[in-house]
Structures are given as C-alpha cells and as structure tokens.
Protein backbone atom coordinates (compact mmCIF):
# COMPACT_ATOMS: atom_id res chain seq x y z
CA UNK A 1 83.68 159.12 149.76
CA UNK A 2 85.62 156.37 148.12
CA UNK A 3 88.56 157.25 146.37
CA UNK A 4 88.36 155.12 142.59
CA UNK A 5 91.27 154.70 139.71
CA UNK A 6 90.64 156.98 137.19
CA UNK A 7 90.64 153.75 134.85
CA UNK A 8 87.45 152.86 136.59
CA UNK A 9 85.99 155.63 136.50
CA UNK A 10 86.39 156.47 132.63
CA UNK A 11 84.26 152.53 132.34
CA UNK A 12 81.12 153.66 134.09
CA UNK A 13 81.08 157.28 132.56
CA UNK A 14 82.58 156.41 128.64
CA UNK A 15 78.83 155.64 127.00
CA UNK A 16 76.79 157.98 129.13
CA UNK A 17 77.19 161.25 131.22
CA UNK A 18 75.85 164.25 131.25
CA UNK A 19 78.48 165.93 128.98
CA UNK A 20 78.48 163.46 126.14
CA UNK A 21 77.40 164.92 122.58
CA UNK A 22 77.11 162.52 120.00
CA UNK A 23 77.06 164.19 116.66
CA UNK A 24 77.23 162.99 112.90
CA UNK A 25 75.06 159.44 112.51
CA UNK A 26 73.57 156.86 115.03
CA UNK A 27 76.22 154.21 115.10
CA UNK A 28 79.61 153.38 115.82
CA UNK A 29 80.14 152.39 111.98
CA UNK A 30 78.63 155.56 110.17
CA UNK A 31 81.37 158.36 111.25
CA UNK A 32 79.74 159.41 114.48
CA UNK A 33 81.92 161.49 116.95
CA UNK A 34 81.35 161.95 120.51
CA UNK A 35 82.07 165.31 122.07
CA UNK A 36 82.26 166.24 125.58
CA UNK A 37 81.42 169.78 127.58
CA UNK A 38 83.58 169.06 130.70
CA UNK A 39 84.57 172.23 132.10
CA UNK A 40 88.57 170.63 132.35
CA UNK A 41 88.63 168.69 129.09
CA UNK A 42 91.13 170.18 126.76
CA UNK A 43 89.99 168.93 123.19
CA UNK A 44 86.36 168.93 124.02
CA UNK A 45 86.82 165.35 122.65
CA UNK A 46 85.32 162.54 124.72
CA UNK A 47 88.45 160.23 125.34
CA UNK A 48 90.05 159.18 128.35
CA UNK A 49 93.39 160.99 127.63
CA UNK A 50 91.13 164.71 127.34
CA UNK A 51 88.51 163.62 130.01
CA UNK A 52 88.36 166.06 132.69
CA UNK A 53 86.30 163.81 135.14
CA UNK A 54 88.16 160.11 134.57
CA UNK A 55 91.44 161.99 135.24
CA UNK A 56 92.56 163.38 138.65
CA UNK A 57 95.20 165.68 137.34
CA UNK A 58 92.97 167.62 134.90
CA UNK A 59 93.31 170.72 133.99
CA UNK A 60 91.83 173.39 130.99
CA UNK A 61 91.06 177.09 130.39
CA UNK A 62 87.98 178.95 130.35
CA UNK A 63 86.36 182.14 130.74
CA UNK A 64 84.88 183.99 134.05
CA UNK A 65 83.48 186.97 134.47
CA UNK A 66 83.71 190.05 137.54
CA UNK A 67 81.29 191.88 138.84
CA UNK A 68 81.35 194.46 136.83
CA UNK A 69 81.03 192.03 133.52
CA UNK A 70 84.57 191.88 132.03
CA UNK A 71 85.33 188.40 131.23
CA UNK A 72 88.96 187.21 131.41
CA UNK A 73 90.58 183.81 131.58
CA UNK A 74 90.71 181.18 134.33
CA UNK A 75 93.22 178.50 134.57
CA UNK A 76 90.38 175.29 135.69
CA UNK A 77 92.45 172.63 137.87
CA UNK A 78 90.64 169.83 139.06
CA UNK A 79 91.49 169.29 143.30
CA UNK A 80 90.09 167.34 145.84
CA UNK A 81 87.32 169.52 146.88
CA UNK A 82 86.06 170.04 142.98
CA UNK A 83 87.25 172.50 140.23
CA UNK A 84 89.53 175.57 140.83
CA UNK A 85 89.63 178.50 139.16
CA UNK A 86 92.94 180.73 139.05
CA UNK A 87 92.66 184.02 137.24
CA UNK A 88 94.84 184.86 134.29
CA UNK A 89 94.30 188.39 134.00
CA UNK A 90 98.05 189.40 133.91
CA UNK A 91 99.77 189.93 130.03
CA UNK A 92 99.87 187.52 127.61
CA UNK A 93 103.94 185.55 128.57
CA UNK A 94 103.75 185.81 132.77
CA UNK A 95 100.09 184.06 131.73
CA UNK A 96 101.14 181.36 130.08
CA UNK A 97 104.25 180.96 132.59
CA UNK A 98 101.43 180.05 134.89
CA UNK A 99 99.88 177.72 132.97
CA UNK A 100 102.80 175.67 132.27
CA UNK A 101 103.67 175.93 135.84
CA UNK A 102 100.55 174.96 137.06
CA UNK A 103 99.74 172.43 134.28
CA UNK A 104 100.38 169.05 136.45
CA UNK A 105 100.31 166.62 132.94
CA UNK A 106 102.87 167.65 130.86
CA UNK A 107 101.40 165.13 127.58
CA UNK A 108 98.53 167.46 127.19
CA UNK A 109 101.04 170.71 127.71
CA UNK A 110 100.90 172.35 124.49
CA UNK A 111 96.89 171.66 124.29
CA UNK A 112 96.38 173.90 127.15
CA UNK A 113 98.99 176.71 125.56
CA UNK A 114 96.72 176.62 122.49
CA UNK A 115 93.59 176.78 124.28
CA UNK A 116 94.84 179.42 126.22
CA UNK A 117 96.14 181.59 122.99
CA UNK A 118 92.97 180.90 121.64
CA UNK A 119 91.09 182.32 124.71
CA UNK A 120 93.36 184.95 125.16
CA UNK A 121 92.86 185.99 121.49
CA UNK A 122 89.17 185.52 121.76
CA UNK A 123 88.69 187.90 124.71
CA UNK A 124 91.20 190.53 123.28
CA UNK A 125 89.28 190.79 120.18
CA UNK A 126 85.92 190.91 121.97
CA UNK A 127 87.16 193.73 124.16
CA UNK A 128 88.62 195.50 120.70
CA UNK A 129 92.16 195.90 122.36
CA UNK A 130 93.66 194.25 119.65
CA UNK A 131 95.26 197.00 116.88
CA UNK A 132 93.14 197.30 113.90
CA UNK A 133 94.97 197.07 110.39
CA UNK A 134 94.44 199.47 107.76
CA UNK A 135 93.76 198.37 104.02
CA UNK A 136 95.23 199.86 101.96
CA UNK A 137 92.80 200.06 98.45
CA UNK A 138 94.62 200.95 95.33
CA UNK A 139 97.08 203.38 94.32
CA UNK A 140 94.74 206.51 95.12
C-alpha cells in the first residue's frame, strides 16, 4: 500500500465519505454543518484538525462492550494495521493518566479529557454507580 500525506488525503475524502453528515440546509451559504461518525474523531466535527482518517496520529474514546455485556471505555488510537482499542476500565485519575500518556497530539489534549469525562460519566450513570442525592422538600 502506498503511504500518502495526510494533507492529501483530507482533499479526496473532505466532500464525500462514508462518515459525512450534512445537517441544517443544502448549501454552503444557508448555515449547513457537516458532521462526521469516525470512530477517532474527537469533535464529531468534519475538519481536518478532528478527522480521524486524514490524520495518522488520531486518537478518541469510545465505548466497548465484554462478553458478559458491561460496556466500559476504550482509548481508540489509530496504528498502522487500523484502529486500536485499549481498555480503560481502571478508576477515574490512573484512566485519564493513560489517556494523556497515550494521546500522541497534544493540540487536541484536553478534547480527549472531556470526551473521556463525558464517557466516563455516561457509563457510570448508566450502570447507577453514581450516588443518588436526596431532595430535600420543605420544612416537614
């Protein structure tokens, strides 16, 4: 296979690709935004800066699921044979330790914290581990 800038690259796939939503009008001039659903693009945004296929050093957080159905969080890290996945199942700090460390662009750095707090938060709150707080009605 032959090995292409990641300029290049973002050319040929920027007006049409498989992940490309366009939402909100049919041209340029009437507001419309153009999302993307790259497993490694940060923002969901479709931009070269986000873009998880034009950029060789990608990387993003997701969800994955065991055998036995619990879902936890994956660190996704583009390579050379496709997309990794490294599991994030450990506590919330020594987590995000990882990510940092494992984050190879450091512009996008605090994008992937957020998504990852947001994941993180997501998945506690589906699982109903996080602590309930009790309201308090009144002076009964």
């Amino acid at each position: 296979m032959v090995a292409i800038s990641d300029s290049l690259t973002w050319q040929l796939i920027s007006q049409n690709n498989s992940f490309l939503h366009k939402k909100n009008g049919k041209f340029s001039r009437t507001g419309a935004i153009r999302f993307s659903k790259e497993p490694t693009n940060v923002m969901s945004l479709s931009t070269f800066k986000y873009s998880g296929v034009a950029n060789s050093r990608a990387t993003s957080v997701g969800t994955s699921t065991d055998s036995k159905g619990n879902t936890y969080p994956v660190l996704l890290k583009n390579t050379k044979s496709g997309v990794a996945s490294i599991p994030l199942n450990k506590n919330f700090r020594s987590a995000l330790k990882t990510v940092v460390s494992q984050n190879a662009r450091k512009d996008i750095e605090g994008k992937v914290k957020a998504k990852y707090a947001g994941v993180y938060n997501g998945n506690m709150a589906r699982k109903e581990l996080r602590k309930k707080t009790v309201v308090k009605a009144g002076r009964n």
